[in-house]
C-alpha atoms as a PDB file:
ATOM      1  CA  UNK A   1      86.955 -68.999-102.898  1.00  0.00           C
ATOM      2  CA  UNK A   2      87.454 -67.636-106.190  1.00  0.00           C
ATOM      3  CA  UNK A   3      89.500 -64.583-107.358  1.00  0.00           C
ATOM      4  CA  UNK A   4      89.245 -62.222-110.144  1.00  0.00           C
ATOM      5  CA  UNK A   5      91.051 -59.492-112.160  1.00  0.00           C
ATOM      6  CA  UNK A   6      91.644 -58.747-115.818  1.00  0.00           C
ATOM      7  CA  UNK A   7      95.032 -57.305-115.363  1.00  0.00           C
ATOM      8  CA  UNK A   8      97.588 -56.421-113.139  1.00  0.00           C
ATOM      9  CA  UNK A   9      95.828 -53.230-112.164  1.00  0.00           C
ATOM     10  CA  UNK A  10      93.155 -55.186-110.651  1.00  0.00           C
ATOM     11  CA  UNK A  11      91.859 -55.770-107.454  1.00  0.00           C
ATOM     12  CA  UNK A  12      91.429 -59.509-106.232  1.00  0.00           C
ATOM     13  CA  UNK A  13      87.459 -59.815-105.315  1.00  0.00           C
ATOM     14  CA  UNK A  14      86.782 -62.639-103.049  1.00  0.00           C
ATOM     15  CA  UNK A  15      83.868 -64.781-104.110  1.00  0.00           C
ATOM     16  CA  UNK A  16      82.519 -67.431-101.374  1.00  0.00           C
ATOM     17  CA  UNK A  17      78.457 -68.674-100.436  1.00  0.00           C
ATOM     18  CA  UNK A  18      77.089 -65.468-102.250  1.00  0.00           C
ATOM     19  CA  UNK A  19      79.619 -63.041-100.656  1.00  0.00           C
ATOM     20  CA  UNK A  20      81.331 -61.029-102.953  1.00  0.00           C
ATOM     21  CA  UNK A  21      84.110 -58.704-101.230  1.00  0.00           C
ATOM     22  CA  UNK A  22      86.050 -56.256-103.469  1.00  0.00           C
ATOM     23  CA  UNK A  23      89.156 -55.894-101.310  1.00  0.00           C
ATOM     24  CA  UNK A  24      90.452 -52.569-103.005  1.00  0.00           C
ATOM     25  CA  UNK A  25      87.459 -50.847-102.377  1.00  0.00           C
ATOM     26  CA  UNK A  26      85.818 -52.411 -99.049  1.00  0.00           C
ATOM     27  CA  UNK A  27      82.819 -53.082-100.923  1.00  0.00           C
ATOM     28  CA  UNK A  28      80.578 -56.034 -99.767  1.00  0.00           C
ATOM     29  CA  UNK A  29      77.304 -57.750-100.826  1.00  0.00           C
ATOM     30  CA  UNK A  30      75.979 -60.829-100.697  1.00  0.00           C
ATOM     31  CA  UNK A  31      73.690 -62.602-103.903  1.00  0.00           C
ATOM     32  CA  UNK A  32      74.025 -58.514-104.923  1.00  0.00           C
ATOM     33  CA  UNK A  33      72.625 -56.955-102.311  1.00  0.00           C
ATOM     34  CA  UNK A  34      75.184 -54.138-100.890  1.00  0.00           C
ATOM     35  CA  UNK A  35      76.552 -54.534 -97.417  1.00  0.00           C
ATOM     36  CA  UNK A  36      77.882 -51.893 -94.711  1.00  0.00           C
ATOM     37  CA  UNK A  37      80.218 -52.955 -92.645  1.00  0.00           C
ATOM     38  CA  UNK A  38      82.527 -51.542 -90.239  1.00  0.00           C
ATOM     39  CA  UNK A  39      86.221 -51.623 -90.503  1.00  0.00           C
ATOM     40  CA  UNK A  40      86.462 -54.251 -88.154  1.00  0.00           C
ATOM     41  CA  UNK A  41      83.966 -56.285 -89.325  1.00  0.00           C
ATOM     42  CA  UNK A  42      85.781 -55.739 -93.024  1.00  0.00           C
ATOM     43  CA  UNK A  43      89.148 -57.141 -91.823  1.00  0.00           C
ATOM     44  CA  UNK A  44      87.516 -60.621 -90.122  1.00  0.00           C
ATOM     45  CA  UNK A  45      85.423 -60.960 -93.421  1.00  0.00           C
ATOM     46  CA  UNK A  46      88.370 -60.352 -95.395  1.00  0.00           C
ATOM     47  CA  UNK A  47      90.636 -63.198 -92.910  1.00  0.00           C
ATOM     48  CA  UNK A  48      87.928 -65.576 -93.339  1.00  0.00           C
ATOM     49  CA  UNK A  49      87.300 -65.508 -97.319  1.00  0.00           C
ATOM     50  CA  UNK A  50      91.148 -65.188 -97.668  1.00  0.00           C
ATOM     51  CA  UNK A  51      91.412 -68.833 -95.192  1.00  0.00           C
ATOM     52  CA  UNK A  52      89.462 -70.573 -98.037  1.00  0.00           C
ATOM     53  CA  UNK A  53      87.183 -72.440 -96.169  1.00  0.00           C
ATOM     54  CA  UNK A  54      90.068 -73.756 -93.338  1.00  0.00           C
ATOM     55  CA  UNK A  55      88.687 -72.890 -89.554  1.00  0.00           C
ATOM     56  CA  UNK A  56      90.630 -69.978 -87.959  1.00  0.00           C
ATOM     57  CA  UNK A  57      91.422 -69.564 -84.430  1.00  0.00           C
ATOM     58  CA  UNK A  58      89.849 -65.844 -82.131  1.00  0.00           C
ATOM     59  CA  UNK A  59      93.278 -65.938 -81.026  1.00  0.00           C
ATOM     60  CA  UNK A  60      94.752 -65.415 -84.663  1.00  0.00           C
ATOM     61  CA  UNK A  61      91.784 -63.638 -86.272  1.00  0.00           C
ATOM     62  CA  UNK A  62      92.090 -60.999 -82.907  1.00  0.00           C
ATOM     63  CA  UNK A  63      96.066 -60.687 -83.417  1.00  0.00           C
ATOM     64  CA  UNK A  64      95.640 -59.926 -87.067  1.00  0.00           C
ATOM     65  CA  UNK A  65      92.902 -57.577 -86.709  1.00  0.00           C
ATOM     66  CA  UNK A  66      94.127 -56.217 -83.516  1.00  0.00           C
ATOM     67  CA  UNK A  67      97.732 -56.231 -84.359  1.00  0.00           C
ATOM     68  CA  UNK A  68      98.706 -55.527 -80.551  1.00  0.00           C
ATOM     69  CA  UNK A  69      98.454 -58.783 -78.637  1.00  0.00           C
ATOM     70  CA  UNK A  70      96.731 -56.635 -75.575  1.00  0.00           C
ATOM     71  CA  UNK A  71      94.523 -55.461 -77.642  1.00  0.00           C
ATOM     72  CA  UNK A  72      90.798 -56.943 -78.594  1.00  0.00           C
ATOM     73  CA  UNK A  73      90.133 -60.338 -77.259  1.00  0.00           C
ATOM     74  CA  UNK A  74      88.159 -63.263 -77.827  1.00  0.00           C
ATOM     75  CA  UNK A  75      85.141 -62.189 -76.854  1.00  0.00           C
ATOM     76  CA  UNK A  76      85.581 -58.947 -78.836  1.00  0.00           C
ATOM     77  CA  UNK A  77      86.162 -61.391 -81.921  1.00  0.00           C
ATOM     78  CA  UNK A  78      82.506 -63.205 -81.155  1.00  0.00           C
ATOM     79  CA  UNK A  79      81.037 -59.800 -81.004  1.00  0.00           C
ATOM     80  CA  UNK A  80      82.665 -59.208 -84.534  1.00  0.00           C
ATOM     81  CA  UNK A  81      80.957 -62.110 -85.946  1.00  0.00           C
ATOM     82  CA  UNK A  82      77.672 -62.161 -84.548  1.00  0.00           C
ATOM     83  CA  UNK A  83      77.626 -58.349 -86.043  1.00  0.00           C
ATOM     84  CA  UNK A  84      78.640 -60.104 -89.164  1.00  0.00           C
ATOM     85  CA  UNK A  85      76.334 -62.601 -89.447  1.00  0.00           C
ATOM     86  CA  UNK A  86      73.378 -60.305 -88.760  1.00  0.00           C
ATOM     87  CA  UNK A  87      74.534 -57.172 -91.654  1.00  0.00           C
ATOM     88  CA  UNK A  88      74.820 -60.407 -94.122  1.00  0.00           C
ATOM     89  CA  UNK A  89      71.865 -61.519 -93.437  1.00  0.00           C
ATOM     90  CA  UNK A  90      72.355 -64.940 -92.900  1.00  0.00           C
ATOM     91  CA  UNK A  91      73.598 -66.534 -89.574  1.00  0.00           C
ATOM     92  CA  UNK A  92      74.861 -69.493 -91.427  1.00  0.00           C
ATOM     93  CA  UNK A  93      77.594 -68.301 -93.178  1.00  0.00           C
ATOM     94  CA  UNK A  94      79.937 -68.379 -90.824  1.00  0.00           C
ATOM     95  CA  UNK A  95      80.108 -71.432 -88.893  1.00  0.00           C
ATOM     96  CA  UNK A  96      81.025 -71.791 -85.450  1.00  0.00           C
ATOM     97  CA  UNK A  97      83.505 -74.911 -85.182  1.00  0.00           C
ATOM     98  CA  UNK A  98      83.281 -75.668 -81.319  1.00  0.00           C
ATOM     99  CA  UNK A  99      87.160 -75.429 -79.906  1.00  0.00           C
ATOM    100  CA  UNK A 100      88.516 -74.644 -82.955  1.00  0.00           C
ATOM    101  CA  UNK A 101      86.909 -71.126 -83.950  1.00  0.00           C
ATOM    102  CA  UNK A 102      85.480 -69.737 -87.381  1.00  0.00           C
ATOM    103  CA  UNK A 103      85.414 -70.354 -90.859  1.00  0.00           C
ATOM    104  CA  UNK A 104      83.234 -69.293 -93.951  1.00  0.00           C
ATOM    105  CA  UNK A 105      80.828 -72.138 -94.691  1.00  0.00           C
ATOM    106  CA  UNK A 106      82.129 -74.526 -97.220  1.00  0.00           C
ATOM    107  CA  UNK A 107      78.509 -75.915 -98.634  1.00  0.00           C
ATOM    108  CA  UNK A 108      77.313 -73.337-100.740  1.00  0.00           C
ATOM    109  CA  UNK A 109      74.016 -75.470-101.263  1.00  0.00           C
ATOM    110  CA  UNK A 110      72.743 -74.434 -97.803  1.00  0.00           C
ATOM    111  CA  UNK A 111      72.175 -70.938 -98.480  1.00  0.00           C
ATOM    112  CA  UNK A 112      70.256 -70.435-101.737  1.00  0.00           C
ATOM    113  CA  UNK A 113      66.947 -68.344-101.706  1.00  0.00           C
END
Protein backbone atom coordinates (compact mmCIF):
# COMPACT_ATOMS: atom_id res chain seq x y z
CA UNK A 1 0.00 0.00 0.00
CA UNK A 2 1.38 3.24 -0.76
CA UNK A 3 0.44 6.74 0.56
CA UNK A 4 0.62 10.13 -0.79
CA UNK A 5 0.43 13.88 0.03
CA UNK A 6 2.51 16.95 -0.72
CA UNK A 7 1.88 18.64 2.52
CA UNK A 8 0.27 18.56 5.62
CA UNK A 9 -3.00 19.68 4.11
CA UNK A 10 -3.20 16.55 2.26
CA UNK A 11 -5.22 13.70 2.19
CA UNK A 12 -3.51 10.15 2.44
CA UNK A 13 -4.73 8.20 -0.94
CA UNK A 14 -4.41 4.54 -0.61
CA UNK A 15 -2.78 2.88 -3.57
CA UNK A 16 -3.05 -1.15 -3.72
CA UNK A 17 -3.64 -3.80 -7.12
CA UNK A 18 -4.94 -0.75 -9.23
CA UNK A 19 -7.22 0.66 -6.46
CA UNK A 20 -6.73 4.06 -5.78
CA UNK A 21 -8.97 5.38 -2.73
CA UNK A 22 -8.78 9.12 -1.84
CA UNK A 23 -9.86 8.87 1.79
CA UNK A 24 -10.79 12.68 2.21
CA UNK A 25 -13.04 12.64 -0.48
CA UNK A 26 -14.54 8.91 -0.77
CA UNK A 27 -13.40 8.79 -4.18
CA UNK A 28 -12.57 5.31 -5.69
CA UNK A 29 -11.31 3.85 -9.02
CA UNK A 30 -9.50 1.21 -10.02
CA UNK A 31 -6.54 1.37 -13.16
CA UNK A 32 -8.66 5.02 -13.46
CA UNK A 33 -11.81 4.03 -13.96
CA UNK A 34 -14.24 5.83 -11.25
CA UNK A 35 -16.04 3.70 -8.74
CA UNK A 36 -19.47 4.20 -6.73
CA UNK A 37 -19.65 2.78 -3.76
CA UNK A 38 -21.81 2.88 -0.85
CA UNK A 39 -20.82 4.05 2.52
CA UNK A 40 -20.51 0.75 3.72
CA UNK A 41 -18.79 -0.65 1.11
CA UNK A 42 -16.29 2.65 1.49
CA UNK A 43 -15.43 1.85 5.15
CA UNK A 44 -14.47 -2.18 4.43
CA UNK A 45 -12.42 -0.89 1.35
CA UNK A 46 -10.90 1.66 3.38
CA UNK A 47 -10.12 -1.31 6.54
CA UNK A 48 -8.71 -3.49 4.01
CA UNK A 49 -6.18 -1.04 2.04
CA UNK A 50 -5.38 0.51 5.50
CA UNK A 51 -4.44 -3.59 6.83
CA UNK A 52 -1.68 -3.54 4.13
CA UNK A 53 -2.10 -6.72 2.76
CA UNK A 54 -2.51 -8.66 6.52
CA UNK A 55 -5.97 -10.89 6.48
CA UNK A 56 -8.71 -9.30 8.67
CA UNK A 57 -11.24 -11.07 10.61
CA UNK A 58 -15.74 -10.37 9.70
CA UNK A 59 -15.73 -10.17 13.30
CA UNK A 60 -13.32 -7.03 13.39
CA UNK A 61 -14.09 -5.58 9.94
CA UNK A 62 -18.17 -5.81 11.23
CA UNK A 63 -17.23 -4.12 14.75
CA UNK A 64 -15.37 -1.34 13.04
CA UNK A 65 -17.83 -0.70 10.46
CA UNK A 66 -20.71 -1.45 12.63
CA UNK A 67 -19.39 0.12 15.71
CA UNK A 68 -22.28 -1.57 17.90
CA UNK A 69 -21.33 -5.18 18.53
CA UNK A 70 -25.28 -6.14 17.84
CA UNK A 71 -25.15 -4.60 14.98
CA UNK A 72 -24.22 -6.10 11.26
CA UNK A 73 -22.87 -9.55 11.31
CA UNK A 74 -20.83 -11.82 9.45
CA UNK A 75 -22.87 -12.55 6.89
CA UNK A 76 -23.71 -8.85 6.42
CA UNK A 77 -19.78 -8.42 6.04
CA UNK A 78 -19.77 -11.24 3.00
CA UNK A 79 -22.57 -9.35 1.47
CA UNK A 80 -20.25 -6.19 1.73
CA UNK A 81 -17.60 -7.81 -0.18
CA UNK A 82 -19.18 -9.69 -2.76
CA UNK A 83 -20.86 -6.05 -3.56
CA UNK A 84 -17.30 -4.98 -3.58
CA UNK A 85 -15.82 -7.22 -5.68
CA UNK A 86 -18.51 -6.89 -8.36
CA UNK A 87 -18.51 -2.47 -8.47
CA UNK A 88 -14.50 -3.08 -8.86
CA UNK A 89 -14.78 -5.15 -11.32
CA UNK A 90 -12.64 -7.78 -10.46
CA UNK A 91 -13.52 -10.70 -8.04
CA UNK A 92 -9.92 -11.23 -7.32
CA UNK A 93 -9.01 -8.47 -5.44
CA UNK A 94 -10.08 -9.38 -2.43
CA UNK A 95 -9.20 -12.74 -1.41
CA UNK A 96 -11.10 -14.96 0.66
CA UNK A 97 -8.58 -16.63 3.27
CA UNK A 98 -10.71 -19.72 4.45
CA UNK A 99 -11.05 -19.36 8.55
CA UNK A 100 -9.25 -16.44 8.72
CA UNK A 101 -11.39 -13.77 6.65
CA UNK A 102 -10.33 -10.98 4.04
CA UNK A 103 -7.54 -9.19 2.81
CA UNK A 104 -6.63 -7.06 -0.37
CA UNK A 105 -4.62 -9.28 -2.70
CA UNK A 106 -0.95 -8.96 -2.21
CA UNK A 107 0.25 -10.07 -6.00
CA UNK A 108 -0.38 -7.22 -8.01
CA UNK A 109 0.80 -9.34 -11.14
CA UNK A 110 -2.54 -11.21 -11.20
CA UNK A 111 -4.66 -8.46 -12.19
CA UNK A 112 -3.19 -6.55 -15.14
CA UNK A 113 -5.36 -6.04 -18.36
Amino acid sequence: MDTQGSGPESAPVLQRCGIVFELATGRVSVRGRPVSLTRRELQVLALLMAANGRTMSAGAIQLRVWADANSGSPSQVAMIVARLRRRLGNTRLIETIGGEGYRIASNEERFRP
